[in-house]
PDB file of N, CA and C in Angstrom:
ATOM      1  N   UNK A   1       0.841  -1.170   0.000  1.00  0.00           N
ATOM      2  CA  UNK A   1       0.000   0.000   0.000  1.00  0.00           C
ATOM      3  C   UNK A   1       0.891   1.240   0.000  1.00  0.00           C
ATOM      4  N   UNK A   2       0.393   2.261  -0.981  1.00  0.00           N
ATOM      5  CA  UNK A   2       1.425   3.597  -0.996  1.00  0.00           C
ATOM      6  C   UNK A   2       0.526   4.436  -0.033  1.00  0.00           C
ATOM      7  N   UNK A   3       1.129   5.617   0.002  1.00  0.00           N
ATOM      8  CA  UNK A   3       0.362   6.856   0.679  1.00  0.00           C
ATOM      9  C   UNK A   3       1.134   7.762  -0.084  1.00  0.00           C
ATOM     10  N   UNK A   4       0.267   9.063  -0.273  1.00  0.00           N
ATOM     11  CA  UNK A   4       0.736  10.297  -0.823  1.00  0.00           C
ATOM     12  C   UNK A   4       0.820  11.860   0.157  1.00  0.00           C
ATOM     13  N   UNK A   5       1.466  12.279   0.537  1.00  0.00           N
ATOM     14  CA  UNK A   5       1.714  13.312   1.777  1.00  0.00           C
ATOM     15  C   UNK A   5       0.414  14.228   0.974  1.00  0.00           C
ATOM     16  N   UNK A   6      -0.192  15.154   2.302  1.00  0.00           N
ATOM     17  CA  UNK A   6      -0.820  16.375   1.689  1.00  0.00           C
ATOM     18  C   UNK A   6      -0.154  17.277   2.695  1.00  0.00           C
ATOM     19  N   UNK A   7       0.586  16.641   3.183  1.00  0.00           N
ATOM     20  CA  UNK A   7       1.505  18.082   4.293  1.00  0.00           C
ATOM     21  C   UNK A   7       2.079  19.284   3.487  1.00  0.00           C
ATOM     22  N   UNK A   8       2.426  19.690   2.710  1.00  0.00           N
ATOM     23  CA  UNK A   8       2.555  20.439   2.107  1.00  0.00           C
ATOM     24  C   UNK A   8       1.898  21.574   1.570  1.00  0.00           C
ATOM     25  N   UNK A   9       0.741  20.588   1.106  1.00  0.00           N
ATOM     26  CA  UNK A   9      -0.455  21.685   0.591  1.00  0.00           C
ATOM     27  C   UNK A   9      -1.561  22.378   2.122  1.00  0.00           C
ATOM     28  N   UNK A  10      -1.702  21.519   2.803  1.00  0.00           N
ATOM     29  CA  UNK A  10      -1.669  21.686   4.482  1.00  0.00           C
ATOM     30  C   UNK A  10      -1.399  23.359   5.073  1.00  0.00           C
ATOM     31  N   UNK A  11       0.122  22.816   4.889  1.00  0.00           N
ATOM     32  CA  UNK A  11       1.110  24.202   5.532  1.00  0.00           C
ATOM     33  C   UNK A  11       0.720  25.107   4.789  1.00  0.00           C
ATOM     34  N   UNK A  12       0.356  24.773   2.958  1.00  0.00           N
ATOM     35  CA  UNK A  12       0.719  26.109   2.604  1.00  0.00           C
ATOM     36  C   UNK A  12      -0.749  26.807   2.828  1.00  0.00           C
ATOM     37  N   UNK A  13      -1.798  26.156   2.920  1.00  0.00           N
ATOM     38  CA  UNK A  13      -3.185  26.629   3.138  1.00  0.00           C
ATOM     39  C   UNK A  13      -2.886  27.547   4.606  1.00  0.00           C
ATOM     40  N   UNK A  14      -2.285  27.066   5.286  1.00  0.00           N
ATOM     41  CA  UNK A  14      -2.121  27.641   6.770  1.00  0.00           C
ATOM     42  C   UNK A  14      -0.935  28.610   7.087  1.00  0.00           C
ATOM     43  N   UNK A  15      -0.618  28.760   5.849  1.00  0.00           N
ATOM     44  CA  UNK A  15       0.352  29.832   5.639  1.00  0.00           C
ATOM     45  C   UNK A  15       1.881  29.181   6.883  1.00  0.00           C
ATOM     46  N   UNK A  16       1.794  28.009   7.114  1.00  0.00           N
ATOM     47  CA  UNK A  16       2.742  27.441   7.854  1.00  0.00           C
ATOM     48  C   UNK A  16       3.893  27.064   7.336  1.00  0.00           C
ATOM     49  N   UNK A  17       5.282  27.448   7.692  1.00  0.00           N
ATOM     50  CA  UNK A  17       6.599  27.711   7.074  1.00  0.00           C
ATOM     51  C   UNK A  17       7.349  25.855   7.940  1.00  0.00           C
ATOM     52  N   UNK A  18       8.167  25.390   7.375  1.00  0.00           N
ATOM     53  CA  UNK A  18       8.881  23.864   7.929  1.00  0.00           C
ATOM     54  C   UNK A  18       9.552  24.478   9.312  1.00  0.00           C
ATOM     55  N   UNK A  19       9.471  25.315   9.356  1.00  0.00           N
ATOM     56  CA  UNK A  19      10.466  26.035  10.551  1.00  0.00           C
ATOM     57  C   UNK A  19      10.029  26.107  11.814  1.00  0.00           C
ATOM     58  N   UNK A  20       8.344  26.826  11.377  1.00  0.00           N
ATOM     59  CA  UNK A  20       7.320  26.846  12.438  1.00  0.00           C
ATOM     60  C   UNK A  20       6.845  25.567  13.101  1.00  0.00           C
ATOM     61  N   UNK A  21       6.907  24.953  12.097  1.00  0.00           N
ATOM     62  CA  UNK A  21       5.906  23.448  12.391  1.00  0.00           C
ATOM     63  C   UNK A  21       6.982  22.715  13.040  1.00  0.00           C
ATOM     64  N   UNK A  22       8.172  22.343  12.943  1.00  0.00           N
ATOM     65  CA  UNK A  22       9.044  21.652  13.390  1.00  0.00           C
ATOM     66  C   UNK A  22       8.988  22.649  15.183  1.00  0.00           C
ATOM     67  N   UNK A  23       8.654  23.635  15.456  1.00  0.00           N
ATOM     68  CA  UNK A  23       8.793  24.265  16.226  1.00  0.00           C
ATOM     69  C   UNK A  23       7.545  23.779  17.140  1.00  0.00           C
ATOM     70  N   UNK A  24       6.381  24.255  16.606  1.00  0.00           N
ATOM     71  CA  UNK A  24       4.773  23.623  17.619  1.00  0.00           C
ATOM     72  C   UNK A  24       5.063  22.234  17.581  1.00  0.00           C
ATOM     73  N   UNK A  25       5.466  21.278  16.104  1.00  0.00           N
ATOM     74  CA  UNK A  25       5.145  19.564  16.794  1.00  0.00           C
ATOM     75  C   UNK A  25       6.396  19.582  17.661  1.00  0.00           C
ATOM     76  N   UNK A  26       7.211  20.065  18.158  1.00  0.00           N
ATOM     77  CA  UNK A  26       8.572  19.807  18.890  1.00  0.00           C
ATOM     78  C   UNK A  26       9.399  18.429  18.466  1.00  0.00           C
ATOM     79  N   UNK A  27       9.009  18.062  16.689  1.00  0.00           N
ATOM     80  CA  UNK A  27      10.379  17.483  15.789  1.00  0.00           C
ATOM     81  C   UNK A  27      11.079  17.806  15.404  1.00  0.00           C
ATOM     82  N   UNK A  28      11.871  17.009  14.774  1.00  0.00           N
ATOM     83  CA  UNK A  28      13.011  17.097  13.920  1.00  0.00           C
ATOM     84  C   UNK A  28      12.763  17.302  12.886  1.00  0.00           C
ATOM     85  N   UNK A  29      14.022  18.121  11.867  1.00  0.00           N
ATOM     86  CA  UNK A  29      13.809  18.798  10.222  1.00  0.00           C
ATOM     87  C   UNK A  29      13.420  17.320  10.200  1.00  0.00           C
ATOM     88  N   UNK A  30      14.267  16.289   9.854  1.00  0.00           N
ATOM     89  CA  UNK A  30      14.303  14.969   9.178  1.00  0.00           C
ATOM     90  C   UNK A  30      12.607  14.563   9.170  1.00  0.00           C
ATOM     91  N   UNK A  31      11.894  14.314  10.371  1.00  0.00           N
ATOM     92  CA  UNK A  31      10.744  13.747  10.510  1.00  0.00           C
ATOM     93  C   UNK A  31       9.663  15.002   9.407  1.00  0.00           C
ATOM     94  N   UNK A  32       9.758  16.185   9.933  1.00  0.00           N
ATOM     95  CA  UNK A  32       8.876  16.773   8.424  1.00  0.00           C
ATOM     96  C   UNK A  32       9.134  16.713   7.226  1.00  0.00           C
ATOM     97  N   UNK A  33      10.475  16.288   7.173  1.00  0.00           N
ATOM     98  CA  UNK A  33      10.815  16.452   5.702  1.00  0.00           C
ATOM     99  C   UNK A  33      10.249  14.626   4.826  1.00  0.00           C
ATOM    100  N   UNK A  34      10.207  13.809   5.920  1.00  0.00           N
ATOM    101  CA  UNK A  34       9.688  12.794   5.649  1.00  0.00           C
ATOM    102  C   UNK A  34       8.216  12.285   5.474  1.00  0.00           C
ATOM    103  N   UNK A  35       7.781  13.371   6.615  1.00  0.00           N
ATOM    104  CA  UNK A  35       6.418  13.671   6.334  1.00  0.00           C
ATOM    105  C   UNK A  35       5.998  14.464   5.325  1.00  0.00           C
ATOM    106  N   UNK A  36       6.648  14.903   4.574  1.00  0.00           N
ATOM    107  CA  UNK A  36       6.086  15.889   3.538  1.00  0.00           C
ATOM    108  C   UNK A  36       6.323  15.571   2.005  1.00  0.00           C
ATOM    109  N   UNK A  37       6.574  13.528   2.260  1.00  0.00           N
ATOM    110  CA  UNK A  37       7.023  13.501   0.672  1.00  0.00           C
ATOM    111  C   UNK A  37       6.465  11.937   0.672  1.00  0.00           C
ATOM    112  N   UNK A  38       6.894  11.176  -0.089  1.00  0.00           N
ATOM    113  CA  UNK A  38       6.419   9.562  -0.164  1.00  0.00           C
ATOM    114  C   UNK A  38       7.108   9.112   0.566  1.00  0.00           C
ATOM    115  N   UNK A  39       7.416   9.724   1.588  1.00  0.00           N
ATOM    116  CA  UNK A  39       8.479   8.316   2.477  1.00  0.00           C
ATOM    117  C   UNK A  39       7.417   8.722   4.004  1.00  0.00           C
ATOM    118  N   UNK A  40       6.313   9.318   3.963  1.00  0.00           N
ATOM    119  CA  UNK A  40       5.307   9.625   4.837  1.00  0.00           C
ATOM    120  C   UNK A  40       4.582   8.084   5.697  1.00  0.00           C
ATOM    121  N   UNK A  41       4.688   7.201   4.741  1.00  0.00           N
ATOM    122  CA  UNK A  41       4.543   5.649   5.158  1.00  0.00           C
ATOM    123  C   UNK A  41       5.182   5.079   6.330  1.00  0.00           C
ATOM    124  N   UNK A  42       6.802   5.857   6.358  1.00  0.00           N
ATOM    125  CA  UNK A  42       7.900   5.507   7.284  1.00  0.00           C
ATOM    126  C   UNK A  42       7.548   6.369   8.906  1.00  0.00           C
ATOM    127  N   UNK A  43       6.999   7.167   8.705  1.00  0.00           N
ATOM    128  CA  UNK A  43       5.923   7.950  10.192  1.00  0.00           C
ATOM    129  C   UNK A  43       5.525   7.441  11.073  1.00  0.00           C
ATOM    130  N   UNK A  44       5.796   7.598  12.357  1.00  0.00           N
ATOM    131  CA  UNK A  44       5.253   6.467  12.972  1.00  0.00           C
ATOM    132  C   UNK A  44       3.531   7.363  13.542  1.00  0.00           C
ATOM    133  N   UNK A  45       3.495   7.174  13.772  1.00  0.00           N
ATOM    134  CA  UNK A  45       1.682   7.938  14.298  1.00  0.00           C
ATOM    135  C   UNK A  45       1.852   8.849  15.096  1.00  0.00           C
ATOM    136  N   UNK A  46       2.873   8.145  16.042  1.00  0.00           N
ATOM    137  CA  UNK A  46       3.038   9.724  17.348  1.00  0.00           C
ATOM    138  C   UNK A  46       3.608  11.021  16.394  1.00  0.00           C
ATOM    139  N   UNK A  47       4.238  10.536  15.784  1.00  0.00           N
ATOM    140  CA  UNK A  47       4.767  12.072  15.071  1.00  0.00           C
ATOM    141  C   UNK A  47       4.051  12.628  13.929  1.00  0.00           C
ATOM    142  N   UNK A  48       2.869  11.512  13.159  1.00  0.00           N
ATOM    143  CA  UNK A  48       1.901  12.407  12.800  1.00  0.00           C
ATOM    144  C   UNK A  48       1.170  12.635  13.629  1.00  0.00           C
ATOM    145  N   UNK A  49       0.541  12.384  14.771  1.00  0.00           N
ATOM    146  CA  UNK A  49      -0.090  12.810  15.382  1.00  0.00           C
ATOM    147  C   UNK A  49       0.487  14.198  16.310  1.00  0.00           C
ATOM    148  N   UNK A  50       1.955  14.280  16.393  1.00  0.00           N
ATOM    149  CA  UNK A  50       2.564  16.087  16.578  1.00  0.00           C
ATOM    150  C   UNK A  50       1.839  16.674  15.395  1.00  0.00           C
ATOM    151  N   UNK A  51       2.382  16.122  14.224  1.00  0.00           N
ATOM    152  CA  UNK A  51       2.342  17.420  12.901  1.00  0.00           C
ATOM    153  C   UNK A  51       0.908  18.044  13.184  1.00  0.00           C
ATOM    154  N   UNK A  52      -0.203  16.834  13.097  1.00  0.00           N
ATOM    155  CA  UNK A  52      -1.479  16.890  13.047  1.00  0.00           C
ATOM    156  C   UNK A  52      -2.009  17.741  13.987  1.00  0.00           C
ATOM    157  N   UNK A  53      -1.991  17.520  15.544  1.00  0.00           N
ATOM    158  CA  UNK A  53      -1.988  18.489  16.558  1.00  0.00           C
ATOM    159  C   UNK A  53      -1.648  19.978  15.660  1.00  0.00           C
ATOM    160  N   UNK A  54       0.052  19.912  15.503  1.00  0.00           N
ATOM    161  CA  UNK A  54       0.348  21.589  15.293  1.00  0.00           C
ATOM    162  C   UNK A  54      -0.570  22.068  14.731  1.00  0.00           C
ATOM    163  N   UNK A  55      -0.624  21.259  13.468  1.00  0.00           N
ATOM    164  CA  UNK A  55      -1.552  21.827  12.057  1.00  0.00           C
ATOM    165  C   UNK A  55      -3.244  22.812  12.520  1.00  0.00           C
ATOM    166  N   UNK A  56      -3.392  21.854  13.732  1.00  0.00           N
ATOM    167  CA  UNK A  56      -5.326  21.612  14.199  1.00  0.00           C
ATOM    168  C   UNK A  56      -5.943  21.039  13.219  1.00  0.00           C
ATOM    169  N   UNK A  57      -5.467  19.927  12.594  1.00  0.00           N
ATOM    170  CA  UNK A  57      -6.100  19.250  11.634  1.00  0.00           C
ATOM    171  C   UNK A  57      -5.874  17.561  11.903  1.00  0.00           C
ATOM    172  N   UNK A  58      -6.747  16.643  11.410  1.00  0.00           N
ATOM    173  CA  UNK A  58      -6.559  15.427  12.063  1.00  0.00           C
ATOM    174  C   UNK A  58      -5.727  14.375  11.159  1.00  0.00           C
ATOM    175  N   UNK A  59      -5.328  13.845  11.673  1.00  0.00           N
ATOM    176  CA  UNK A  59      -3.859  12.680  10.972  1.00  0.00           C
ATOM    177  C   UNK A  59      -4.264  12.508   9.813  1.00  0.00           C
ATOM    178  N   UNK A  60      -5.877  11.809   9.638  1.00  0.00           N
ATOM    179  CA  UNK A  60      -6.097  11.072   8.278  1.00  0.00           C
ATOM    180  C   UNK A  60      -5.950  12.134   7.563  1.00  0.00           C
ATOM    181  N   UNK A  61      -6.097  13.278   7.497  1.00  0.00           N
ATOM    182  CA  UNK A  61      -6.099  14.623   6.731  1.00  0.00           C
ATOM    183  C   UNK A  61      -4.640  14.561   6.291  1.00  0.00           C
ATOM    184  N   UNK A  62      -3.475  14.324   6.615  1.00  0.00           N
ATOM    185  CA  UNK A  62      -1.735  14.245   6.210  1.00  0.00           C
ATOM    186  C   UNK A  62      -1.603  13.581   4.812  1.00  0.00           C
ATOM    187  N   UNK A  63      -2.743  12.164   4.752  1.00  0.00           N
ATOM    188  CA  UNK A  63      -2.090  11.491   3.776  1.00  0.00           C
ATOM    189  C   UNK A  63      -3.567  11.075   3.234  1.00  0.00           C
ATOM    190  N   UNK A  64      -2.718  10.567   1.776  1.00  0.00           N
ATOM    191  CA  UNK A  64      -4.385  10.211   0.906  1.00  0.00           C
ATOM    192  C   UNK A  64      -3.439   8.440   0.650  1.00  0.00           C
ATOM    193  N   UNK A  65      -4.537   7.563   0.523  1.00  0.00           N
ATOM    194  CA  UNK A  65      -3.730   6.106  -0.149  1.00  0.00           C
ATOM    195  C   UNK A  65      -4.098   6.135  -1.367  1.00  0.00           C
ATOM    196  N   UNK A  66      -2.769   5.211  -2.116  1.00  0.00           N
ATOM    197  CA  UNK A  66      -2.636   5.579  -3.415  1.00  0.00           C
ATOM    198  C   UNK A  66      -3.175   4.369  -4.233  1.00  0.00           C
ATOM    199  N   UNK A  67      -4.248   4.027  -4.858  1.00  0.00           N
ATOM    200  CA  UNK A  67      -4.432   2.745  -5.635  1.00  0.00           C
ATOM    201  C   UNK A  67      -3.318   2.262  -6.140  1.00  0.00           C
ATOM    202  N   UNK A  68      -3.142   0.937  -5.661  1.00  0.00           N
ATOM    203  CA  UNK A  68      -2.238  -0.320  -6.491  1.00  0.00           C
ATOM    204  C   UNK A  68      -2.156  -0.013  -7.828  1.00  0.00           C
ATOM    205  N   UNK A  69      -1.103   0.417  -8.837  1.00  0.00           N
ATOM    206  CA  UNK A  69      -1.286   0.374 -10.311  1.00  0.00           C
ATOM    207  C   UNK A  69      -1.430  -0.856 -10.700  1.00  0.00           C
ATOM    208  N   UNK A  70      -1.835  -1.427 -11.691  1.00  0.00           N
ATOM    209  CA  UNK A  70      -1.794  -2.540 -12.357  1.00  0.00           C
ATOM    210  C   UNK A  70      -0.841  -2.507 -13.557  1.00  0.00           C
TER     211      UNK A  70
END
């Protein structure tokens, strides 16, 4: 199963900079920067569940799943 980040489009709706957010979830660059691309799978929940908190938006909202290609 894939997942596709929406952290990005997220922040930018919320006018939220990687700087800030690493600042309210109290992570690391590495963990947003992982959260904010296809390696979002590798996340463990507590730390989407920081991003998600910072954001005020809820986890399932981070990521969309991606249909199996054939």
């Amino acid at each position: 199963m894939r997942f596709s980040s929406n952290l990005k489009k997220i922040m930018h709706n919320k006018h939220m900079s990687y700087e800030k957010l690493q600042g309210f979830a109290q992570i690391s660059p590495q963990s947003v920067a992982r959260a904010s691309d296809h390696r979002i799978s590798t996340c463990t929940l507590k730390i989407l569940g920081k991003i998600a908190a910072a954001l005020d938006v809820q986890v399932k909202d981070l990521f969309d799943e991606v249909p199996p290609q054939n």
